[in-house]
N, C-alpha and C. Protein backbone atom coordinates (compact mmCIF):
# COMPACT_ATOMS: atom_id res chain seq x y z
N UNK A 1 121.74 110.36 -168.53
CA UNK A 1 122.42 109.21 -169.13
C UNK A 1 121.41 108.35 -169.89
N UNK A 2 121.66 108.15 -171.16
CA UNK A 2 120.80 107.54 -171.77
C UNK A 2 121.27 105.96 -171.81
N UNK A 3 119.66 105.16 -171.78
CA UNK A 3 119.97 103.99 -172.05
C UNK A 3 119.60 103.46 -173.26
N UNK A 4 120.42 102.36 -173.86
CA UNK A 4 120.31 101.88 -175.32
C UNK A 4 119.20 100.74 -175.34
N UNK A 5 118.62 100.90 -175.93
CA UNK A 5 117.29 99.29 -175.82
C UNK A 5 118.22 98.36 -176.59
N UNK A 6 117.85 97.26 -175.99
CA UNK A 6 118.75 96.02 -176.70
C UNK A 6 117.95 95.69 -177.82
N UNK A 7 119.23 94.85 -178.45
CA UNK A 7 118.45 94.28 -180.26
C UNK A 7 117.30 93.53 -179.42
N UNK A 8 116.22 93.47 -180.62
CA UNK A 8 115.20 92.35 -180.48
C UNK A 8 115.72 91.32 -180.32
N UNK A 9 115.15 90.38 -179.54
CA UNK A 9 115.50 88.82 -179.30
C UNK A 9 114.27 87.96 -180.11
N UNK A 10 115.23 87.06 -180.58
CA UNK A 10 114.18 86.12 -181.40
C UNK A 10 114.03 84.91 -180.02
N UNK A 11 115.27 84.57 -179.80
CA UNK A 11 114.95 83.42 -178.63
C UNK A 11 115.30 83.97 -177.37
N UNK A 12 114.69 83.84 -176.51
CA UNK A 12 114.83 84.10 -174.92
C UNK A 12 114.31 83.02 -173.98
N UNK A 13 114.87 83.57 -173.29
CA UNK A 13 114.37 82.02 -172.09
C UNK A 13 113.79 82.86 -170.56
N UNK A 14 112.89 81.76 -170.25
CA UNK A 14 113.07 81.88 -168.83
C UNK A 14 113.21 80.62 -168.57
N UNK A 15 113.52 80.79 -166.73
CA UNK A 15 113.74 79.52 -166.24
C UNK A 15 114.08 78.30 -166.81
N UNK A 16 113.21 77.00 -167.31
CA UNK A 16 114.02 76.09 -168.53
C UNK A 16 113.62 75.77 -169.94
N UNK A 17 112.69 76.75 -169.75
CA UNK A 17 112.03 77.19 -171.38
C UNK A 17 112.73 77.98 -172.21
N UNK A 18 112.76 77.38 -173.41
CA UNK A 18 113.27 78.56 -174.96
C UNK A 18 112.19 78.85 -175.74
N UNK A 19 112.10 79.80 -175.28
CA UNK A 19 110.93 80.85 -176.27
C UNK A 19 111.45 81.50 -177.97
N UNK A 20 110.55 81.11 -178.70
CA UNK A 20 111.32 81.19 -180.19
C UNK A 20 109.76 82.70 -180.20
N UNK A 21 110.49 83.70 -180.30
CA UNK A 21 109.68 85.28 -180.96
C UNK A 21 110.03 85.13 -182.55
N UNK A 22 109.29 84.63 -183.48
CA UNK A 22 109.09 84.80 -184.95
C UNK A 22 108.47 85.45 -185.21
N UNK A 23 107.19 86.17 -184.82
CA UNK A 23 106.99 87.34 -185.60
C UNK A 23 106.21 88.42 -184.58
N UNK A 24 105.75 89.85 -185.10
CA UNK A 24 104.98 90.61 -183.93
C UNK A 24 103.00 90.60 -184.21
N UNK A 25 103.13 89.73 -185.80
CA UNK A 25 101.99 90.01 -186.18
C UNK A 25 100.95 88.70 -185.69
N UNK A 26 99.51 89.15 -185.28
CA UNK A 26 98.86 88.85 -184.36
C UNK A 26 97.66 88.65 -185.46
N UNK A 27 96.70 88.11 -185.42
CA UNK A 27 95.07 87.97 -185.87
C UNK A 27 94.37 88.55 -184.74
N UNK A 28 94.49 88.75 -183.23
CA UNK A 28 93.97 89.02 -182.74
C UNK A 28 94.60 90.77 -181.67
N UNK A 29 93.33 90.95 -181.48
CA UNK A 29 94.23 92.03 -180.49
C UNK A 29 93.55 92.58 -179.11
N UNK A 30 93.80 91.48 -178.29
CA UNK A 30 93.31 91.83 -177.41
C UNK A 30 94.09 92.69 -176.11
N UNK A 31 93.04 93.15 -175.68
CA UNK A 31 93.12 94.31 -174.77
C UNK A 31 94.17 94.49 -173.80
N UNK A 32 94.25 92.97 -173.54
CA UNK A 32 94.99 92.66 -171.94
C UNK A 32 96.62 92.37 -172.56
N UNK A 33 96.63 92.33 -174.02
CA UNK A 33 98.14 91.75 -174.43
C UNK A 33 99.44 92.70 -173.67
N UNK A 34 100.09 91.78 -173.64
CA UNK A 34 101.30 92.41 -172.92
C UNK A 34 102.49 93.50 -173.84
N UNK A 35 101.99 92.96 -175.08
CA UNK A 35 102.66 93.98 -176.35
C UNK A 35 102.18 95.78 -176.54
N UNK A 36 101.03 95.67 -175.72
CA UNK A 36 100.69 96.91 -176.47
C UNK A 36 101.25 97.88 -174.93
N UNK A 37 101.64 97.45 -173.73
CA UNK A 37 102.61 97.98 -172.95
C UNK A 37 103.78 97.65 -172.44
N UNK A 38 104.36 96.55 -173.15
CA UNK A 38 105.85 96.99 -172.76
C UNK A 38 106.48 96.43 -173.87
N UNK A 39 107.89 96.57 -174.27
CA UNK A 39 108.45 96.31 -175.32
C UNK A 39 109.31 95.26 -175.02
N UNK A 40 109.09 94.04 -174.54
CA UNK A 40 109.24 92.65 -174.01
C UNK A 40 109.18 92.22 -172.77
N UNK A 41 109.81 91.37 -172.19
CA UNK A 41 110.20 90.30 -170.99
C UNK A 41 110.94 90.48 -170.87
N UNK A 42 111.30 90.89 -168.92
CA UNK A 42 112.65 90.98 -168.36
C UNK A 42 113.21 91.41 -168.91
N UNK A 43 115.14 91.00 -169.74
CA UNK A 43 115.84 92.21 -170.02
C UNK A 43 116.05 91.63 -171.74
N UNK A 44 114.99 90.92 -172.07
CA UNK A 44 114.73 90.86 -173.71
C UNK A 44 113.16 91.68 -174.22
N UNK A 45 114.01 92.12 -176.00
CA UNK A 45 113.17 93.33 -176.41
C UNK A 45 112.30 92.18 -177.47
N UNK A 46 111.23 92.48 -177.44
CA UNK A 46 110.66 91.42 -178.19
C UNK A 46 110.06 92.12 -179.69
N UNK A 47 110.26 93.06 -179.80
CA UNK A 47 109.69 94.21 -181.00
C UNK A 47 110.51 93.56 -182.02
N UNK A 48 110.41 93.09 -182.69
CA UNK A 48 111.28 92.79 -184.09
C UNK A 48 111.10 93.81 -185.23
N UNK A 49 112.23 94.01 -185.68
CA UNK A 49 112.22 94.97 -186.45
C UNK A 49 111.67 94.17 -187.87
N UNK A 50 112.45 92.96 -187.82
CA UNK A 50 112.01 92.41 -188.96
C UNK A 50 111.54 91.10 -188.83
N UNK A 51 111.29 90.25 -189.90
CA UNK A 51 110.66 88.52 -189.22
C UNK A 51 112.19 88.00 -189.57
N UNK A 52 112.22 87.48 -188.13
CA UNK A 52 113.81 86.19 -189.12
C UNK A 52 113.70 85.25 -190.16
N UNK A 53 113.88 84.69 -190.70
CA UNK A 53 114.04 83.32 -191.27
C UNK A 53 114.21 82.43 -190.73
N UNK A 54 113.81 81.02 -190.89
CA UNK A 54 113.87 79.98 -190.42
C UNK A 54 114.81 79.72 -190.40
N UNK A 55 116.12 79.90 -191.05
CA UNK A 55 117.38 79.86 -190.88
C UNK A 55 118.31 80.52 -189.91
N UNK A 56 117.70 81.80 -189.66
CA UNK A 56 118.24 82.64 -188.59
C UNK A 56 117.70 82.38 -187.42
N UNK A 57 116.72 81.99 -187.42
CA UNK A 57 116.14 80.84 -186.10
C UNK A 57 116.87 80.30 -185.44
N UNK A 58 117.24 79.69 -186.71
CA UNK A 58 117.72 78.06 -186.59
C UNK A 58 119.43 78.25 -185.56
N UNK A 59 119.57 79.70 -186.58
CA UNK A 59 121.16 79.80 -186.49
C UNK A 59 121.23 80.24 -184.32
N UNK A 60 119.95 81.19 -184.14
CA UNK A 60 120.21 81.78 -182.85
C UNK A 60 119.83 80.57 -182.01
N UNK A 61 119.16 79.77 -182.65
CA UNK A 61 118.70 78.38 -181.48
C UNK A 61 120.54 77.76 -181.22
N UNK A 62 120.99 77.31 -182.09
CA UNK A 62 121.96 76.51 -182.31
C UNK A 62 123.02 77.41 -181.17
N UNK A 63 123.55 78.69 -180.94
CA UNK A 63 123.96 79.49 -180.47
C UNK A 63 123.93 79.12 -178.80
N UNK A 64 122.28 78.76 -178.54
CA UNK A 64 121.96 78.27 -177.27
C UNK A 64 121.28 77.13 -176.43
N UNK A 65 121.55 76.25 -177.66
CA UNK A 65 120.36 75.04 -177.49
C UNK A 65 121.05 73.97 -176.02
N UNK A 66 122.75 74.16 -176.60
CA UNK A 66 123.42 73.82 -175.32
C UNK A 66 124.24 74.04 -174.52
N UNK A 67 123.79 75.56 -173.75
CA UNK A 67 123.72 75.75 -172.37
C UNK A 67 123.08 75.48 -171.90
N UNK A 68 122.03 74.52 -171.95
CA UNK A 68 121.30 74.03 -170.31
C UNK A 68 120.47 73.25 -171.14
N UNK A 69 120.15 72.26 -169.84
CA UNK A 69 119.14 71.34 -170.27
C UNK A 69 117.58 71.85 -170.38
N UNK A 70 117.44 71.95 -171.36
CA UNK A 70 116.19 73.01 -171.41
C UNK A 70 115.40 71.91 -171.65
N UNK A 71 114.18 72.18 -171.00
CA UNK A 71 112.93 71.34 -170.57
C UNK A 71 112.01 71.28 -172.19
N UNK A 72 112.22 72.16 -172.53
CA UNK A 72 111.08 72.19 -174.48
C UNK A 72 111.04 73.80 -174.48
N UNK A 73 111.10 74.02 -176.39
CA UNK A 73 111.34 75.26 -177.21
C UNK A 73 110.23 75.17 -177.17
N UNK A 74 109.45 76.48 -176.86
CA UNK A 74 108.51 77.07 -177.01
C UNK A 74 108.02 78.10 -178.52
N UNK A 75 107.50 78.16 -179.45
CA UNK A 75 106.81 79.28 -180.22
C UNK A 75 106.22 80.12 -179.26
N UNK A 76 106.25 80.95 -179.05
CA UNK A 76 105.74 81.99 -178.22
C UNK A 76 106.59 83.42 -178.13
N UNK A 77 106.05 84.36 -178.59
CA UNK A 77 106.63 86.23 -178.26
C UNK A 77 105.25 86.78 -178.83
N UNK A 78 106.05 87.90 -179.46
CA UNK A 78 105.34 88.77 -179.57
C UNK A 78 104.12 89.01 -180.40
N UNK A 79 103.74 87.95 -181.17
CA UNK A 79 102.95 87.37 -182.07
C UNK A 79 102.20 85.84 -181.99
N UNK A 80 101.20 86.02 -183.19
CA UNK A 80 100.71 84.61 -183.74
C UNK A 80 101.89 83.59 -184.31
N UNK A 81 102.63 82.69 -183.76
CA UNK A 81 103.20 82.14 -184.47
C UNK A 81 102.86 81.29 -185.58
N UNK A 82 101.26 81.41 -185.61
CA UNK A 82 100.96 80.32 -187.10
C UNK A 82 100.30 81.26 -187.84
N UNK A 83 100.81 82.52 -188.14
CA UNK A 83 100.91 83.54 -188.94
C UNK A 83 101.63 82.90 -190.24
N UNK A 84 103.04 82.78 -189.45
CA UNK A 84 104.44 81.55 -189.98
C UNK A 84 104.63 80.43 -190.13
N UNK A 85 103.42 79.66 -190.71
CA UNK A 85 103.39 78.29 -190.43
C UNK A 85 104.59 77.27 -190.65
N UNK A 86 104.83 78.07 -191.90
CA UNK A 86 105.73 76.94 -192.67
C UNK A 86 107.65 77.42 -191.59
N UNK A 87 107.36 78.30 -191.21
CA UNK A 87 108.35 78.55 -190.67
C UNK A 87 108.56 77.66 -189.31
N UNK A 88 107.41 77.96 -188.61
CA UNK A 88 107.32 76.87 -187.36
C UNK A 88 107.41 75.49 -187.71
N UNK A 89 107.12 74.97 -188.72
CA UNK A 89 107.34 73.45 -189.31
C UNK A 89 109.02 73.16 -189.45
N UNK A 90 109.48 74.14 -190.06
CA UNK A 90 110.60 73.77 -190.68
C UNK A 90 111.94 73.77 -189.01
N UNK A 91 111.20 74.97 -188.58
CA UNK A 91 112.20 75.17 -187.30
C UNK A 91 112.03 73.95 -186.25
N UNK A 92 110.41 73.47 -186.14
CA UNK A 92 110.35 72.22 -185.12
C UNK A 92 111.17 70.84 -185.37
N UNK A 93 111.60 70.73 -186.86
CA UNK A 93 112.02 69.80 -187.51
C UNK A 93 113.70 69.63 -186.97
N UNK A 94 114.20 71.05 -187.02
CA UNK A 94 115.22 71.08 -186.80
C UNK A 94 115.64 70.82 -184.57
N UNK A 95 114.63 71.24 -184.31
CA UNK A 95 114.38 71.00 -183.11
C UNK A 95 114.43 69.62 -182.49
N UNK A 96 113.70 68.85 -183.41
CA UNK A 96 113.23 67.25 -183.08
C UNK A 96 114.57 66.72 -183.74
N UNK A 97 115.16 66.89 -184.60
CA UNK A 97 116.38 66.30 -185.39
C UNK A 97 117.47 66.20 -185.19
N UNK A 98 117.79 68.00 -184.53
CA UNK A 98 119.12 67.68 -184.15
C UNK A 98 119.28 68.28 -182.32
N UNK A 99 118.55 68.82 -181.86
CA UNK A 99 118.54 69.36 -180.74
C UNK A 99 118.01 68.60 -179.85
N UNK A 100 116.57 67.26 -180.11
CA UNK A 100 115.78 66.44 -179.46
C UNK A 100 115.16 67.31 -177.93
N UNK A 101 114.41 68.24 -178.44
CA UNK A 101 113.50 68.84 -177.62
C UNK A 101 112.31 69.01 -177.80
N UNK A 102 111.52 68.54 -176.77
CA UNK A 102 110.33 69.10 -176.64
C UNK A 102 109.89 70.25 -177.28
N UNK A 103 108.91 69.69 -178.41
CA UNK A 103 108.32 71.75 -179.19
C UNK A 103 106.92 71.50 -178.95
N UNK A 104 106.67 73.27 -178.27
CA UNK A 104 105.30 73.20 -177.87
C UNK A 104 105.33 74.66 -179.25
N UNK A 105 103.91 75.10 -179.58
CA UNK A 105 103.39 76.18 -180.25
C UNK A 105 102.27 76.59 -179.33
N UNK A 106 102.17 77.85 -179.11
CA UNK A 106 101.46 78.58 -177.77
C UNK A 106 100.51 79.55 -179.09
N UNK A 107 99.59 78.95 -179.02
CA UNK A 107 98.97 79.88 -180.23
C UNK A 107 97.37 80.64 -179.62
N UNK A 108 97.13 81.25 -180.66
CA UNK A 108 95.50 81.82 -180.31
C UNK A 108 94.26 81.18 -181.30
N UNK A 109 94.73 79.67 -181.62
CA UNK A 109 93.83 78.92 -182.02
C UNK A 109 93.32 79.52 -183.65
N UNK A 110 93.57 80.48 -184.25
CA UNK A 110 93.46 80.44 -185.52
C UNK A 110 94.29 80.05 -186.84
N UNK A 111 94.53 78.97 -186.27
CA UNK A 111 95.49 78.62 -187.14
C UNK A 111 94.92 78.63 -188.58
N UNK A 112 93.75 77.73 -188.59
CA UNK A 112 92.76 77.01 -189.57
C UNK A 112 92.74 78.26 -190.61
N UNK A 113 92.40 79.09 -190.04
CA UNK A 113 91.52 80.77 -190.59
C UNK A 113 92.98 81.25 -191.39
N UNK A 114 93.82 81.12 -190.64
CA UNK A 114 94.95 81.79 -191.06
C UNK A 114 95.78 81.21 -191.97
N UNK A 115 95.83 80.13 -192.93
CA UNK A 115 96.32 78.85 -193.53
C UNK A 115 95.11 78.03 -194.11
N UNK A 116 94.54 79.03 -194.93
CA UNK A 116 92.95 78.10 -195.81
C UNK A 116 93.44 76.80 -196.48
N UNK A 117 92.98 75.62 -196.09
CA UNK A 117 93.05 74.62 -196.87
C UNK A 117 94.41 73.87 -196.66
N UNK A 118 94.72 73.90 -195.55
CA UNK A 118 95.46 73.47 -194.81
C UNK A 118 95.29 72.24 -193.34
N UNK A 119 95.65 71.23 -193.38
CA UNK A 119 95.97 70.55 -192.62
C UNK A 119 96.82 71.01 -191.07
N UNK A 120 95.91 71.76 -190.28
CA UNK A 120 97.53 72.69 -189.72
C UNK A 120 97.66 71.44 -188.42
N UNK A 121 97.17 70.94 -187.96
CA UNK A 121 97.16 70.18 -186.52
C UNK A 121 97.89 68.90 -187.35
N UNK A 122 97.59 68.47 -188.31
CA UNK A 122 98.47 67.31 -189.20
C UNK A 122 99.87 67.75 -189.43
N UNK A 123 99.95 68.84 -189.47
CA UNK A 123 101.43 68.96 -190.50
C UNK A 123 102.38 69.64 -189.27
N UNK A 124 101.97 70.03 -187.88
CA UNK A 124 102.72 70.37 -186.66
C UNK A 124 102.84 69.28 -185.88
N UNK A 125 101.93 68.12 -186.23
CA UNK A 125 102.42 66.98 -185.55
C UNK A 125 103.25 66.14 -186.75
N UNK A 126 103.11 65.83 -187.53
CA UNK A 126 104.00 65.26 -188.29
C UNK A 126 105.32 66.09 -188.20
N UNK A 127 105.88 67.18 -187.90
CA UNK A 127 106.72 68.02 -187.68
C UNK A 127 107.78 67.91 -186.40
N UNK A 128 107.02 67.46 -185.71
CA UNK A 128 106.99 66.83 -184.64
C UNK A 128 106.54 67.80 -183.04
N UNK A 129 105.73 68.81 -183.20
CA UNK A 129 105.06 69.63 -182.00
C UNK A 129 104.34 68.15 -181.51
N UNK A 130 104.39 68.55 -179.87
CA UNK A 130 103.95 67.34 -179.06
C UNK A 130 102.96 68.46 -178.33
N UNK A 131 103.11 69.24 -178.00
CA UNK A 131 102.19 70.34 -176.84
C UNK A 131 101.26 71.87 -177.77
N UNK A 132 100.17 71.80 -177.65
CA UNK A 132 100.36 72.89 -178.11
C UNK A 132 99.03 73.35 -176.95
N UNK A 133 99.57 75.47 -176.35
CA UNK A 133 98.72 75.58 -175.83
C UNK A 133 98.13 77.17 -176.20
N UNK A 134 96.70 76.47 -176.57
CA UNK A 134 95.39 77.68 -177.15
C UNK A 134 94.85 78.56 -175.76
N UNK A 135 94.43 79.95 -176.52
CA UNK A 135 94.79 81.40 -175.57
C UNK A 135 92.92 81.12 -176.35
N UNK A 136 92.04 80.60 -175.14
CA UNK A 136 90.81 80.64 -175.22
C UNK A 136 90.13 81.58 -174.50
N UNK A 137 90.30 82.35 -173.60
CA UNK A 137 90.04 83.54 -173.03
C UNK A 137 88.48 84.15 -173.40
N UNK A 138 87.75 82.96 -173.67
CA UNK A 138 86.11 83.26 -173.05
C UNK A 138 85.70 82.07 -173.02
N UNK A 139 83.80 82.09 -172.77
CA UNK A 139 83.38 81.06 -172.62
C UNK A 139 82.05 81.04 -173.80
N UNK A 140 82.38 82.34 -174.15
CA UNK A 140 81.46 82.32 -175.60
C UNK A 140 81.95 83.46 -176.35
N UNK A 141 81.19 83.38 -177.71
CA UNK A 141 81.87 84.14 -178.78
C UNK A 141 81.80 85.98 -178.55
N UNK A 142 80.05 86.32 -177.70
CA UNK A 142 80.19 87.37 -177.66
C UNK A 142 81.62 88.33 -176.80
N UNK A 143 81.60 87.70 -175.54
CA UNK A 143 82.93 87.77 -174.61
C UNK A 143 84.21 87.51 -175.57
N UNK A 144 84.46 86.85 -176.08
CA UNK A 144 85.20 86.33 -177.09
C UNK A 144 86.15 88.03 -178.03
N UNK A 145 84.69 87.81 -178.98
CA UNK A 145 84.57 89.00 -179.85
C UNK A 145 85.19 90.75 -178.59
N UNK A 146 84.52 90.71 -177.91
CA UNK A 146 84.74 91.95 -176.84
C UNK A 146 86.38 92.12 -176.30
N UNK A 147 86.75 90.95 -175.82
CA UNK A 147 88.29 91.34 -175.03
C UNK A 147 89.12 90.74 -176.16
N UNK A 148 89.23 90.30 -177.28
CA UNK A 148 90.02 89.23 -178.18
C UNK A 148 89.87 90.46 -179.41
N UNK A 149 89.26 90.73 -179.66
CA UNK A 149 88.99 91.72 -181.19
C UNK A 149 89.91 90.95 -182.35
N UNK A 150 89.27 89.73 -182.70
CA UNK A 150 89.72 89.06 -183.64
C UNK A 150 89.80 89.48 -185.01
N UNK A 151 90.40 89.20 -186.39
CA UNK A 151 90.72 89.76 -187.17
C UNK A 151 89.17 88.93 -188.16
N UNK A 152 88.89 87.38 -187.56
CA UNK A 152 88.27 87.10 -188.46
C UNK A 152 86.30 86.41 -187.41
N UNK A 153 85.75 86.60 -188.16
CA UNK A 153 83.99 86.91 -187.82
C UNK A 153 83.81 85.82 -186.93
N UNK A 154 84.54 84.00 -187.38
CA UNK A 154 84.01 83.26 -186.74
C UNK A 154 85.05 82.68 -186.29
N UNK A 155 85.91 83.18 -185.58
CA UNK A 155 87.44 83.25 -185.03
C UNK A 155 86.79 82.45 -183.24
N UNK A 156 86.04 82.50 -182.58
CA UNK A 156 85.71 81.78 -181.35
C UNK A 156 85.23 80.43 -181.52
N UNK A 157 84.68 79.88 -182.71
CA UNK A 157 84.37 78.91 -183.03
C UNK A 157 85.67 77.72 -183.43
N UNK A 158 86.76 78.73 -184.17
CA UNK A 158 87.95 78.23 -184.83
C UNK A 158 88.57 77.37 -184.00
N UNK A 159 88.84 79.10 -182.39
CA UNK A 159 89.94 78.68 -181.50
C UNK A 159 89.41 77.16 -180.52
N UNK A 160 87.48 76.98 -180.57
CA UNK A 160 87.11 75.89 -179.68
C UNK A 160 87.00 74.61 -181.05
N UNK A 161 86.80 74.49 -182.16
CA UNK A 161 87.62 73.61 -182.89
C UNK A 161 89.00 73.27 -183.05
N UNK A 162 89.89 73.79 -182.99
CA UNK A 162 91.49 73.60 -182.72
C UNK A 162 91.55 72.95 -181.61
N UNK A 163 91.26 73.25 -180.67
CA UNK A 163 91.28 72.46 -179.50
C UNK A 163 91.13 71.33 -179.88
N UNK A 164 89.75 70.80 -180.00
CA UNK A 164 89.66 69.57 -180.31
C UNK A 164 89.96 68.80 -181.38
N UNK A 165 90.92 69.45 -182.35
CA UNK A 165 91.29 69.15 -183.37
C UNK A 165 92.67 68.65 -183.15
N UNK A 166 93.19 69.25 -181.79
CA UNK A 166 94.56 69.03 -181.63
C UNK A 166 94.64 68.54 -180.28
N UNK A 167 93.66 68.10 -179.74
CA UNK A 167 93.15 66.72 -178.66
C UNK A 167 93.20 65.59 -179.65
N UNK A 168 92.53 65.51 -180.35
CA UNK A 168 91.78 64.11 -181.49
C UNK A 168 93.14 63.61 -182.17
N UNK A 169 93.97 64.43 -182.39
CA UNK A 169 95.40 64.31 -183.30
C UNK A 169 96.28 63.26 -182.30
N UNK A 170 96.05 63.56 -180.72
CA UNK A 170 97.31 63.28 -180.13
C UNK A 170 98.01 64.31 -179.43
N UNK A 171 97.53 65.48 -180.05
CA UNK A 171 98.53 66.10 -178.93
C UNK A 171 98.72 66.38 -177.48
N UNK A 172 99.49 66.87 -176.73
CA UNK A 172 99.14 67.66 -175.60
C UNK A 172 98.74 69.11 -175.30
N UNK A 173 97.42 69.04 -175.22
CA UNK A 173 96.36 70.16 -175.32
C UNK A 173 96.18 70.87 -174.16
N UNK A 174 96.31 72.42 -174.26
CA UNK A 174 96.07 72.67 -172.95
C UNK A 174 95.36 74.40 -173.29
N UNK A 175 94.58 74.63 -172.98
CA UNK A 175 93.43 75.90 -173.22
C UNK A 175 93.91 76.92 -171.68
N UNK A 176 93.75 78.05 -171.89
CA UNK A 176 94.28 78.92 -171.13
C UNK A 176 93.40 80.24 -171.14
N UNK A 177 93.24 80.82 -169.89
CA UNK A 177 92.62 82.17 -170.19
C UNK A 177 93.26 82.91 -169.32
N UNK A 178 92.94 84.79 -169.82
CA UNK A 178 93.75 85.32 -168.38
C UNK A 178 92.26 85.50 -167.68
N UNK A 179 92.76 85.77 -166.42
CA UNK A 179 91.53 86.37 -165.61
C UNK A 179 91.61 87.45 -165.60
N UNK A 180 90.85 88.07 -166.75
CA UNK A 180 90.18 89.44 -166.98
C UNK A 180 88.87 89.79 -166.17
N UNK A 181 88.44 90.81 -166.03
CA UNK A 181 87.12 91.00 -165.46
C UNK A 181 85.80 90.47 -166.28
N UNK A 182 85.94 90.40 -167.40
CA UNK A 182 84.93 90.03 -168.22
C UNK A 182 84.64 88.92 -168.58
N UNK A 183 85.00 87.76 -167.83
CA UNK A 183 85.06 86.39 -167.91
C UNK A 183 84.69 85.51 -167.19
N UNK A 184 84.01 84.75 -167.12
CA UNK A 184 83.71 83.63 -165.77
C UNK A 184 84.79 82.77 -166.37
N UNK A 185 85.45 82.59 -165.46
CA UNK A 185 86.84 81.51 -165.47
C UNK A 185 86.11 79.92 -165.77
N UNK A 186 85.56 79.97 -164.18
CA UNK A 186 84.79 78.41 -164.38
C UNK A 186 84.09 78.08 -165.39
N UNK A 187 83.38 79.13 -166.15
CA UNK A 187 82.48 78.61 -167.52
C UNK A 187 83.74 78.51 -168.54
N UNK A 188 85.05 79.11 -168.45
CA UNK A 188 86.08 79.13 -169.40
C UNK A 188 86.81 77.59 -169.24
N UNK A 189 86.96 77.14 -168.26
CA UNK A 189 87.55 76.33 -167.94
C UNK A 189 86.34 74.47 -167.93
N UNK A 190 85.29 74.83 -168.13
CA UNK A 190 84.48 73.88 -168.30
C UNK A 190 84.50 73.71 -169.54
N UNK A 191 84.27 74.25 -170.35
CA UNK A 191 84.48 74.74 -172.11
C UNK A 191 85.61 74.28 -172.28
N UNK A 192 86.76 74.50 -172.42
CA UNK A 192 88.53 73.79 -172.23
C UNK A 192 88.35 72.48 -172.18
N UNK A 193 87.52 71.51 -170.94
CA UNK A 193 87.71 70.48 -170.59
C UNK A 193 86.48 70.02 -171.26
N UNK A 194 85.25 70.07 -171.79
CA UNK A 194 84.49 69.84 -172.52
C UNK A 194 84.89 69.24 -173.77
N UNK A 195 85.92 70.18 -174.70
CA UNK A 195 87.05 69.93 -175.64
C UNK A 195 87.77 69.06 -175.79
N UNK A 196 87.91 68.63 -174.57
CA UNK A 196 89.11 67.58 -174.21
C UNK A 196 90.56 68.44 -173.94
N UNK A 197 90.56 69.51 -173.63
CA UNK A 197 91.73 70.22 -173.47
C UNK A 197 92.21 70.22 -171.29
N UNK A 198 93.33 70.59 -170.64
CA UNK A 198 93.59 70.55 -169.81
C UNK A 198 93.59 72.22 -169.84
N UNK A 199 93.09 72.76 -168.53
CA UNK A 199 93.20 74.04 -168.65
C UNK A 199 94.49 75.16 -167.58
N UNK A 200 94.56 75.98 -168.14
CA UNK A 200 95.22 76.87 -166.95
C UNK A 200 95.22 78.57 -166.54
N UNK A 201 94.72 78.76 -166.10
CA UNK A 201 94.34 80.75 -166.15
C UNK A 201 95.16 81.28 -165.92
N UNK A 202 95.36 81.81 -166.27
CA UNK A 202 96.58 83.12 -166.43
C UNK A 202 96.41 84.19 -165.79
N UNK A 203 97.59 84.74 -165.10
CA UNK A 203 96.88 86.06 -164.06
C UNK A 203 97.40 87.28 -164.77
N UNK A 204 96.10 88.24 -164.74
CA UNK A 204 95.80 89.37 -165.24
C UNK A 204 96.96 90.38 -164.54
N UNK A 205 97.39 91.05 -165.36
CA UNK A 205 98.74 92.14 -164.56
C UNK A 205 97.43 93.51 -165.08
N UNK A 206 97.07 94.01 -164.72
CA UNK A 206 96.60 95.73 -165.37
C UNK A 206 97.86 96.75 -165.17
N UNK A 207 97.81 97.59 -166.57
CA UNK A 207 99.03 98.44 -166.66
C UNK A 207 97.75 99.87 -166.64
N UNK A 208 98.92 99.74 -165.41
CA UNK A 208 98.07 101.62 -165.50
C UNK A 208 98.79 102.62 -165.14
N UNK A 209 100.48 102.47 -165.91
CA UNK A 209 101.22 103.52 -166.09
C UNK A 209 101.39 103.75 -167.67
């Protein structure tokens, strides 16, 4: 008996979070990502076949914004969401405007790299993102470079400027690593708070089917 994989989900939830999946494409690719073994969360497929539009966002948010009192829309799936900048702007807008929720962006800190000549910590708070939390996952660039395999040379420097770029702004900052083997947590988490960021580690699942 065969089973059918469900459509990709752009928004999914757990518990009282709405997770917005806009795209699958990444700057970084690290080792431990949860994309490169399974094809989403629980019983949503996070593979997009294609990128939505900010409109089709907009349209699947609206669909579910009220069944439940959801605690804040998250940017977060299967990708960099500031791949999409202008997309995450336009969707937080609609978030803060007509839905009045909490928008966090869960990023891997290259925003800067990825959007040359861009204001990106200005134009997500003017947007109205209140939280945003950076996937810092070393405590220096070589470690960095090793489990992260970033797309760009000085990509560890970026993700520990963003931080403090989006401390200094106002926001609510919060730096995160998983606990991989290749990491001293405590030097990760001193680095975070050095920044001015609040930190939180993430626990390592290893797939070894």
């Amino acid at each position: 008996m065969s089973t059918k994989k469900p459509k990709p989900s752009i928004v999914y939830w757990m518990n009282d979070v709405l997770y917005l999946n806009i795209t699958n494409k990444c700057s970084s690719s690290c080792y431990f990502c949860f994309k490169k073994f399974k094809s989403g969360i629980r019983d949503f497929n996070l593979k997009l076949e294609t990128e939505p539009t900010a409109d089709e966002v907009i349209r699947e948010l609206k669909s579910m914004i009220h069944r439940k009192n959801w605690k804040e829309v998250a940017f977060c799936g299967f990708g960099e969401p500031l791949t999409r900048l202008d997309t995450v702007l336009e969707v937080t807008r609609w978030v803060k405007n007509s839905a009045w929720k909490k928008a966090r962006v869960d990023t891997n800190g290259h925003g800067y790299l990825l959007n040359k000549g861009r204001n990106v910590i200005q134009e997500l708070k003017e947007a109205g993102v209140e939280k945003v939390s950076v996937s810092l996952n070393a405590h220096n660039k070589a470690t960095y470079n090793e489990v992260c395999k970033p797309a760009f040379e000085d990509a560890f420097e970026n993700v520990v400027e963003f931080i403090k770029k989006a401390k200094e702004a106002g926001l609510e900052t919060e730096a995160t690593a998983v606990t991989i083997p290749e990491i001293e947590i405590t030097k990760v988490k001193e680095l975070a708070e050095r920044s001015g960021a609040k930190f939180a580690a993430r626990q390592y699942i290893p797939f070894f089917w």
